[in-house]
Protein backbone atom coordinates (compact mmCIF):
# COMPACT_ATOMS: atom_id res chain seq x y z
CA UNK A 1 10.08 13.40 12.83
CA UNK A 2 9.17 9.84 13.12
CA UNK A 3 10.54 7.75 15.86
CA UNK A 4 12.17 4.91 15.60
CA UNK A 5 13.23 5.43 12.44
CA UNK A 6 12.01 3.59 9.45
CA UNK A 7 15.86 2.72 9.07
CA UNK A 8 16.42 1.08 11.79
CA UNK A 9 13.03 -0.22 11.78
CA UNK A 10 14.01 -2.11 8.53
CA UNK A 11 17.05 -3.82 9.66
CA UNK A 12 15.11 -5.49 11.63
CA UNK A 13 12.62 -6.51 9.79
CA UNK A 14 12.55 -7.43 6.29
CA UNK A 15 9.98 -5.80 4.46
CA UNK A 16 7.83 -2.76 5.05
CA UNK A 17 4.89 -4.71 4.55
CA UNK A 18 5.97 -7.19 7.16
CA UNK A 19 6.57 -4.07 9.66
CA UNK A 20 2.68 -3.10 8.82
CA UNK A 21 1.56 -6.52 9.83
CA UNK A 22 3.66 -7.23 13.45
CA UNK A 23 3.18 -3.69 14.24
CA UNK A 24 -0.54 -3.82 13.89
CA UNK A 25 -0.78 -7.06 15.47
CA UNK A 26 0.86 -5.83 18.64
CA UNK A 27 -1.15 -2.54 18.71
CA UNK A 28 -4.55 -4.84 18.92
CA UNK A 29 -2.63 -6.98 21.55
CA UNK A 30 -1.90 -3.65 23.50
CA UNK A 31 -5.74 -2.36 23.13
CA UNK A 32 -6.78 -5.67 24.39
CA UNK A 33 -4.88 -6.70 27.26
CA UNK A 34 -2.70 -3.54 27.88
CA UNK A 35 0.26 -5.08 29.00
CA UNK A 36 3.40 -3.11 27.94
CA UNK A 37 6.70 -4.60 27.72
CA UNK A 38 8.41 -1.47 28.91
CA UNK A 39 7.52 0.60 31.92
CA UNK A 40 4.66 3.77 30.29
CA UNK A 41 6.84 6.70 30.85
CA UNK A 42 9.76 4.93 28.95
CA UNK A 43 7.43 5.36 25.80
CA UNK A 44 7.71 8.49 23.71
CA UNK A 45 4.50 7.53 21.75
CA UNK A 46 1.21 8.27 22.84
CA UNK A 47 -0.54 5.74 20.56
CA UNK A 48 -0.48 2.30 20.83
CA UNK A 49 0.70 1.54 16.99
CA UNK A 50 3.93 4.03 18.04
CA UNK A 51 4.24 1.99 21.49
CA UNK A 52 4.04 -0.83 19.02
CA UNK A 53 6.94 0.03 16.49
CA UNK A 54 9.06 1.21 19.66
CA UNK A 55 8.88 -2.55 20.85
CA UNK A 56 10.29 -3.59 17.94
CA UNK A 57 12.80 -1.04 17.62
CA UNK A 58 14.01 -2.77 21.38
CA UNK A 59 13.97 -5.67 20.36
CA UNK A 60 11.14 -6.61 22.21
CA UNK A 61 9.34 -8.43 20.00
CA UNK A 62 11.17 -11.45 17.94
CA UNK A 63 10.58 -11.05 14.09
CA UNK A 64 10.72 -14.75 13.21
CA UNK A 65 12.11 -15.28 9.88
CA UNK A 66 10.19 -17.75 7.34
CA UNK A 67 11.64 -19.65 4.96
């Protein structure tokens, strides 16, 4: 089972795609610098792509719409 859900994943943000891309993104930003937005243990994923998609699942990261 995947968590979050690709569901709930995509009411957030608009395209798979787009999901890929901010997901990804933030994964690189993690390896870099890693600075977490929630405390480690709060994490269920090991990975930093997971710990990624869980930050976006929180809201955590803002998903700017383009027009």
């Amino acid at each position: 089972m995947i968590y979050p859900s690709i569901d709930k994943l995509l009411n957030i943000v608009s395209s798979k795609y787009e999901l890929v891309h901010i997901a990804a993104k933030r994964s690189r930003q993690i390896q870099s610098t890693n600075y977490l937005q929630m405390p480690a243990k709060k994490y269920k994923s090991e990975k930093n792509i997971g710990k990624a998609l869980e930050e976006v699942a929180e809201g955590l990261i803002k998903v700017r719409k383009s027009s």
